[in-house]
N, C-alpha and C. Protein backbone atom coordinates (compact mmCIF):
# COMPACT_ATOMS: atom_id res chain seq x y z
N UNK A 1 -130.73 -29.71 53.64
CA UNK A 1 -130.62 -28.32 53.22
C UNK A 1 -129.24 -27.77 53.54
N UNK A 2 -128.84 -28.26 54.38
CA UNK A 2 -127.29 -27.31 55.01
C UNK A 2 -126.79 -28.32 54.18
N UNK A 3 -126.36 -29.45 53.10
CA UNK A 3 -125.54 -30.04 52.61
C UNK A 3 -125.30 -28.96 51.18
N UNK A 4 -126.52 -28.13 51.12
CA UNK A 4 -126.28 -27.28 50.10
C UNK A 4 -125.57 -26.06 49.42
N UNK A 5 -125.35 -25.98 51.01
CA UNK A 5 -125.00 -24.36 51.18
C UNK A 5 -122.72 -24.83 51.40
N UNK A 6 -122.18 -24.00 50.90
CA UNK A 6 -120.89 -24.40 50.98
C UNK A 6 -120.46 -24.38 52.34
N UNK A 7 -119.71 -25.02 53.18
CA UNK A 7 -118.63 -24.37 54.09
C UNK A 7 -118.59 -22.89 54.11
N UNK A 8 -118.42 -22.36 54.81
CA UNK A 8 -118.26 -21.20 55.74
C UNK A 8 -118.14 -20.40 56.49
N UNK A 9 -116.66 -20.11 56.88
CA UNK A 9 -116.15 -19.78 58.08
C UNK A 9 -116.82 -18.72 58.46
N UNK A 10 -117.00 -18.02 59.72
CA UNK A 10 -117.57 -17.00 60.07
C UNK A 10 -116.57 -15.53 59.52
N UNK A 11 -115.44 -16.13 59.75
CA UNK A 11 -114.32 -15.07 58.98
C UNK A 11 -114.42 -14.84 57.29
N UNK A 12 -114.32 -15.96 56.86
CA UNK A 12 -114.60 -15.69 55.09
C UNK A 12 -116.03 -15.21 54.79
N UNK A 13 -117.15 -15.46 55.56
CA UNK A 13 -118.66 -14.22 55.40
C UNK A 13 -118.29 -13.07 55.83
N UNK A 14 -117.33 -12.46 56.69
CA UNK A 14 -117.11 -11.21 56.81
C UNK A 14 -116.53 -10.65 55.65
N UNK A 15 -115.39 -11.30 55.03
CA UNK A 15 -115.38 -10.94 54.32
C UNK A 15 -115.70 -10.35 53.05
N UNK A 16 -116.74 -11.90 52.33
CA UNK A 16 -117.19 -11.75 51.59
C UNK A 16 -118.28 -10.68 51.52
N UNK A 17 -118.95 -10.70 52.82
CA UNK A 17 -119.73 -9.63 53.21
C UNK A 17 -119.05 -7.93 53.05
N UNK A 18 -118.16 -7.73 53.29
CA UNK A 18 -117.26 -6.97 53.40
C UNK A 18 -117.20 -6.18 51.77
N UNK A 19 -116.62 -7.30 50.75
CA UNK A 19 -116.91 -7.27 49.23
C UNK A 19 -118.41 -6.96 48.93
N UNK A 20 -118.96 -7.86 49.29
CA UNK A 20 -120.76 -7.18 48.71
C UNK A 20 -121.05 -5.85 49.25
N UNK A 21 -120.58 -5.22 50.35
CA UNK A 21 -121.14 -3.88 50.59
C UNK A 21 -120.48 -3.06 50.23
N UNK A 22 -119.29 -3.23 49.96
CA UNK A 22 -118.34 -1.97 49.20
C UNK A 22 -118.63 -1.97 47.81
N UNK A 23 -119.08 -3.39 46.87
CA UNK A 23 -119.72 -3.41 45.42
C UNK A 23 -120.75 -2.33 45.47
N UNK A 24 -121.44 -2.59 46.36
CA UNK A 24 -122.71 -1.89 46.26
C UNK A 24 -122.78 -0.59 46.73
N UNK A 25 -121.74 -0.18 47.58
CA UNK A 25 -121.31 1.13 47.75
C UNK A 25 -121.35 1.81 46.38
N UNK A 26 -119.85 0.93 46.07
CA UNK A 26 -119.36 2.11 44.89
C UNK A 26 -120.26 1.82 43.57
N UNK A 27 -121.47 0.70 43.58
CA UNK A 27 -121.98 1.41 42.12
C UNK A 27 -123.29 2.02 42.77
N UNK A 28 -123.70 2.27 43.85
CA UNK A 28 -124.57 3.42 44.04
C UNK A 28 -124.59 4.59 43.81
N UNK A 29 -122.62 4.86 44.55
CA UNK A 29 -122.54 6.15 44.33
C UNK A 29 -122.08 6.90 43.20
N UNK A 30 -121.83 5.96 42.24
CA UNK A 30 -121.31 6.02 40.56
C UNK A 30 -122.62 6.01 39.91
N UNK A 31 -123.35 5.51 39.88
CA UNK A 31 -124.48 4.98 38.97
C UNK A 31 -125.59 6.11 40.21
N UNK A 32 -125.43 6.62 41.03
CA UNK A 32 -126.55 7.48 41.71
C UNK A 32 -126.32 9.15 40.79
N UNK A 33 -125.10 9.43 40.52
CA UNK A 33 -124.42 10.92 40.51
C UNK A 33 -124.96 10.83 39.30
N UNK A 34 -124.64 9.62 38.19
CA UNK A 34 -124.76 9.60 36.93
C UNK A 34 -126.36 9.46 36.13
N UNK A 35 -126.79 9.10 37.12
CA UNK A 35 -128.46 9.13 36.76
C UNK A 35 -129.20 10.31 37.55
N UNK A 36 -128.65 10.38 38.98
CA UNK A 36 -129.38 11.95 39.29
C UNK A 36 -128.89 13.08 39.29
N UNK A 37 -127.64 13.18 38.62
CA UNK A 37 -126.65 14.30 38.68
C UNK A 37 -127.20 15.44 38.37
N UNK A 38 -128.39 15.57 37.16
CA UNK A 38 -129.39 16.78 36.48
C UNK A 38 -130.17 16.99 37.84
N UNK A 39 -130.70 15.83 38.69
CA UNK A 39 -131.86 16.47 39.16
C UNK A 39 -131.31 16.73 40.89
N UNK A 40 -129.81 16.73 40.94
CA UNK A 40 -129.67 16.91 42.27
C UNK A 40 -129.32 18.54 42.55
N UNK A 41 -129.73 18.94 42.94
CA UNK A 41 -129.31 20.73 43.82
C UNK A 41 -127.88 20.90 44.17
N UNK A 42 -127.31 20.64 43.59
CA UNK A 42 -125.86 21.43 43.63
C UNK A 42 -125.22 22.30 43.44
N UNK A 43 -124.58 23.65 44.25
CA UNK A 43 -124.23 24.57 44.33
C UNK A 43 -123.37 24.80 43.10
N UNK A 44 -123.14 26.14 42.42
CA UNK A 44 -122.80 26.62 41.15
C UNK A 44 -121.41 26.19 41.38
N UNK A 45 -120.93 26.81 42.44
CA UNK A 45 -119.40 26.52 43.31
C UNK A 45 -119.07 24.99 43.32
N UNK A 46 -119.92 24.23 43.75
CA UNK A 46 -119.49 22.61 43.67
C UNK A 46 -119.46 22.27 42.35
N UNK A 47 -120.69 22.41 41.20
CA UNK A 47 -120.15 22.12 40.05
C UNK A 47 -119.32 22.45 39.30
N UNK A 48 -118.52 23.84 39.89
CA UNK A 48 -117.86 24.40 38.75
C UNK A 48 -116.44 23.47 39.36
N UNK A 49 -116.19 23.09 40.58
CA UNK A 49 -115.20 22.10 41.36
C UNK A 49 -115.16 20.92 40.90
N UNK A 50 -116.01 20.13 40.65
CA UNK A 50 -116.46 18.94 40.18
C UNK A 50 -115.66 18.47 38.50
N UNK A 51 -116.02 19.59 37.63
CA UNK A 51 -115.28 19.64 36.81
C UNK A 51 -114.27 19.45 36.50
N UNK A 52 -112.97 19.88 37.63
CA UNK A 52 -111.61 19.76 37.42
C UNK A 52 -111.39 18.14 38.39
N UNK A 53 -112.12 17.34 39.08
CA UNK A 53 -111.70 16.48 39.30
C UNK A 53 -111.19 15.16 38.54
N UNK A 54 -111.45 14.89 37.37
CA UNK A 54 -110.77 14.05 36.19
C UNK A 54 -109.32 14.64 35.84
N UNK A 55 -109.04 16.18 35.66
CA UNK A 55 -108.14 16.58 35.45
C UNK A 55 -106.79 16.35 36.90
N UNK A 56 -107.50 16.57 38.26
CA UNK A 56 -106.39 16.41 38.99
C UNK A 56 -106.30 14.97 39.87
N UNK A 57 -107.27 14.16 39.25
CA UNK A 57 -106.88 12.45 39.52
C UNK A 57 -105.99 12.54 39.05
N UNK A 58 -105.72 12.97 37.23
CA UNK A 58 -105.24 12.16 36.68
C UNK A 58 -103.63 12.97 36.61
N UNK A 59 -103.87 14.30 37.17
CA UNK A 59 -102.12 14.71 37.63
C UNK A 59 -101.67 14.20 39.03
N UNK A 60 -102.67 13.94 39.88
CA UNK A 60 -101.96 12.75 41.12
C UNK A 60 -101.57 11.64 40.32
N UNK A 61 -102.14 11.17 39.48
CA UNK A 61 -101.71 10.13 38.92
C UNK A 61 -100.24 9.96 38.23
N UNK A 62 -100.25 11.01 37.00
CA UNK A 62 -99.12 11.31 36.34
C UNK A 62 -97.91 11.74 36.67
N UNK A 63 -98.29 12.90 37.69
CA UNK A 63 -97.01 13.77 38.47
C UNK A 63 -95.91 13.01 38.76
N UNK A 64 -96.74 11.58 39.74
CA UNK A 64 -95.48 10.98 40.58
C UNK A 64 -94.36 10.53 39.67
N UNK A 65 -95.30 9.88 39.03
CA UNK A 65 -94.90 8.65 37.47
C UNK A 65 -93.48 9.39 36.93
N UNK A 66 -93.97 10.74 36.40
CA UNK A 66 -92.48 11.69 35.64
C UNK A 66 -91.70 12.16 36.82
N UNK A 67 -91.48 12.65 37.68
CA UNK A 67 -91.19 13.24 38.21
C UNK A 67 -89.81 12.67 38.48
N UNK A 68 -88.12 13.38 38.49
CA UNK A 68 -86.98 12.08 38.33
C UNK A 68 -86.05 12.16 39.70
N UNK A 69 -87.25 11.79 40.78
CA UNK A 69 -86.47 11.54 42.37
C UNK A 69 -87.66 10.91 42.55
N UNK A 70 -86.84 10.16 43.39
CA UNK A 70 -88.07 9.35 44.51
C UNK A 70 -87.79 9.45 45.90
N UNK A 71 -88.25 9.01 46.94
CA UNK A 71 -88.01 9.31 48.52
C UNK A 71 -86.87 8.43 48.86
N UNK A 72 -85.84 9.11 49.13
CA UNK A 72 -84.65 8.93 49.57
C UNK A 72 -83.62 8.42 48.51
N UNK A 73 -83.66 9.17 47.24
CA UNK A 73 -82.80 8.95 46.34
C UNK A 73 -82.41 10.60 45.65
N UNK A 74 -81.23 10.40 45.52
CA UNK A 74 -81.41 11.83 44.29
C UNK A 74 -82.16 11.87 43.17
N UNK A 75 -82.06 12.62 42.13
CA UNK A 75 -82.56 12.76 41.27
C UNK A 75 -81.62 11.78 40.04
N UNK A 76 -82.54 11.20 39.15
CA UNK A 76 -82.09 10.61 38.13
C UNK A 76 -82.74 10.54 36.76
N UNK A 77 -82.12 10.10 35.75
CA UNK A 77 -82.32 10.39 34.31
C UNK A 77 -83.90 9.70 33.89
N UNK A 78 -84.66 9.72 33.47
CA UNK A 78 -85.86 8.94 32.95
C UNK A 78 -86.70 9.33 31.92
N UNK A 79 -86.71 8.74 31.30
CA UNK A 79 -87.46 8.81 29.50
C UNK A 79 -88.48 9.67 29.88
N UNK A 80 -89.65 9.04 30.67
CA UNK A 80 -90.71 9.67 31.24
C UNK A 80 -90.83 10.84 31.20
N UNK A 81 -90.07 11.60 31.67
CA UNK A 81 -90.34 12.98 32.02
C UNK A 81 -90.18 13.90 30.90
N UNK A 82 -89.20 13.37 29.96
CA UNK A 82 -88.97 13.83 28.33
C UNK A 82 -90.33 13.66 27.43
N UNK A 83 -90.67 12.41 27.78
CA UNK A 83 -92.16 11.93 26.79
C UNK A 83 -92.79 13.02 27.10
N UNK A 84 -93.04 13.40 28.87
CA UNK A 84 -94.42 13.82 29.33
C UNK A 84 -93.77 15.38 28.60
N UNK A 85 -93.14 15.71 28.43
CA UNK A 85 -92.44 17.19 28.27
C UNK A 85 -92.84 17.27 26.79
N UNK A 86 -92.95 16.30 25.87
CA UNK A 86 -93.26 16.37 24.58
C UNK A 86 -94.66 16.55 24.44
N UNK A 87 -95.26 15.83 25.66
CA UNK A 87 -96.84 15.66 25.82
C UNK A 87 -97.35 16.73 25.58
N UNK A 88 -96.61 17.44 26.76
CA UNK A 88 -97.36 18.78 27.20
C UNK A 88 -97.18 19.50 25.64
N UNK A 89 -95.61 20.03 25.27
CA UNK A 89 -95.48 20.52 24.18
C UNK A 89 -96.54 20.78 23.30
N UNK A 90 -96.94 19.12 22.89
CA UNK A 90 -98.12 18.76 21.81
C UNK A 90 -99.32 19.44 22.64
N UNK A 91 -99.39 19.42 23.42
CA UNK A 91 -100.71 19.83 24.55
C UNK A 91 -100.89 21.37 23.89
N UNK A 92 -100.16 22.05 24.28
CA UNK A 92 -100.34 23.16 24.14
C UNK A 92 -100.10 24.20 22.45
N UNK A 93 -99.83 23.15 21.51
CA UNK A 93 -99.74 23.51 20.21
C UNK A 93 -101.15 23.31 19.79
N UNK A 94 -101.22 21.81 20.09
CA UNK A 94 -102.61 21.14 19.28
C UNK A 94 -103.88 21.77 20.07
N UNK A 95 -103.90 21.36 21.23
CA UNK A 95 -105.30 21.58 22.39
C UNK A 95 -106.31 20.20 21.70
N UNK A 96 -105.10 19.17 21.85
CA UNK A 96 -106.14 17.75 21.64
C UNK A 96 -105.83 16.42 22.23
N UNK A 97 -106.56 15.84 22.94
CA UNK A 97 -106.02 14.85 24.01
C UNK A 97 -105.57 13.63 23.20
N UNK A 98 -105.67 13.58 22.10
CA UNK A 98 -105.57 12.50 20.95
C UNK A 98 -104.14 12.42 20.84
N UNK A 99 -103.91 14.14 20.32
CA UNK A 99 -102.51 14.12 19.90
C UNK A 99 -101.32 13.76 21.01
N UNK A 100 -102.01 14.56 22.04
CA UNK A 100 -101.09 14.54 23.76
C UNK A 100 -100.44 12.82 23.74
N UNK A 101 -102.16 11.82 23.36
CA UNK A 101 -101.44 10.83 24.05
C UNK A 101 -100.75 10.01 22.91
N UNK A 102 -100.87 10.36 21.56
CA UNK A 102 -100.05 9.42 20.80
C UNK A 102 -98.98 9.89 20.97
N UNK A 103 -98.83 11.48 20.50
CA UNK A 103 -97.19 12.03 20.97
C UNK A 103 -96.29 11.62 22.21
N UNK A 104 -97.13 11.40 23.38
CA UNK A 104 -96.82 11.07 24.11
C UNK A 104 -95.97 9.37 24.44
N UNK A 105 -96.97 8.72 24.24
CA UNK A 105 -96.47 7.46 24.00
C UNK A 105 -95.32 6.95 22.96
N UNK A 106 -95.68 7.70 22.09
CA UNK A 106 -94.45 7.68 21.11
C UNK A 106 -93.23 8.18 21.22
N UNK A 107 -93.08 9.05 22.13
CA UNK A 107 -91.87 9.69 22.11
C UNK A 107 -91.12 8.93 23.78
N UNK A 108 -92.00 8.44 24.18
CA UNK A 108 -92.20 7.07 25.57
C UNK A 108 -90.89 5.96 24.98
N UNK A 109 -91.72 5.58 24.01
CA UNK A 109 -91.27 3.85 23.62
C UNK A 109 -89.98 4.92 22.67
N UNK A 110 -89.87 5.75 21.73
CA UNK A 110 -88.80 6.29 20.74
C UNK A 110 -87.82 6.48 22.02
N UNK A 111 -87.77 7.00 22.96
CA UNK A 111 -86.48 7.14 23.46
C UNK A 111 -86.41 6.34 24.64
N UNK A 112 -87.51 5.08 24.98
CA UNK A 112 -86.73 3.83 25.45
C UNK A 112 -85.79 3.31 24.21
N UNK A 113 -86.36 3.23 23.53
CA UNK A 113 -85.74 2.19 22.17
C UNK A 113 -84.37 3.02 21.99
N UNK A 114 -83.95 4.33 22.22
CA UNK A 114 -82.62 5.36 21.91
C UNK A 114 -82.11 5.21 23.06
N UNK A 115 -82.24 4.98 24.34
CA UNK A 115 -81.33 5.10 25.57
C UNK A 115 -81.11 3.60 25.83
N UNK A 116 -82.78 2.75 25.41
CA UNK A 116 -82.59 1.76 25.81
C UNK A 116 -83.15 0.59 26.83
């Protein structure tokens, strides 16, 4: 019976152990919100909070990305921040995430391809 079972350090089961409980963490708490989200008691105040969290992942996300300094440099030139500037532009003409991100991307790769 033990010829069956692989090698296994006591260190690589921690690990692996380590991986199986954080799997199962995060699709509990993904797959728990998303199936009991209707029937859980949550304050008017938390859901109305809840809402803007997709929106400010995804400006932690973006902010850093455009933004044209980094820690311990001056400021410098970058396409990025022009695209995202067109983004917004389109953002606020259209009010459509479609347009944001083709405009966006496009005007990304159009003035890599012009600066280079």
């Amino acid at each position: 019976m033990a010829d069956l079972l692989p090698d296994v350090s006591s260190h690589e089961f921690y690990v692996y152990a380590a991986i199986a409980l954080l799997t199962l963490c995060s699709i509990v708490t993904r797959a728990g919100f998303a199936v009991f989200g209707d029937y859980l008691p949550l304050p008017d105040g938390l859901r109305r909070a809840l809402r803007f969290a997709p929106v400010a992942a995804l400006t932690a996300i973006i902010v850093p990305e455009v933004l044209p300094w980094a820690p311990g440099e001056g400021p410098r030139f970058d396409v990025r921040l022009l695209a995202a500037v067109v983004a917004v532009l389109v953002y606020f003409r259209t009010r459509s995430a479609v347009l944001v991100i083709i405009s966006g991307m496009l005007a990304l790769w159009g003035l890599r391809w012009l600066v280079g």
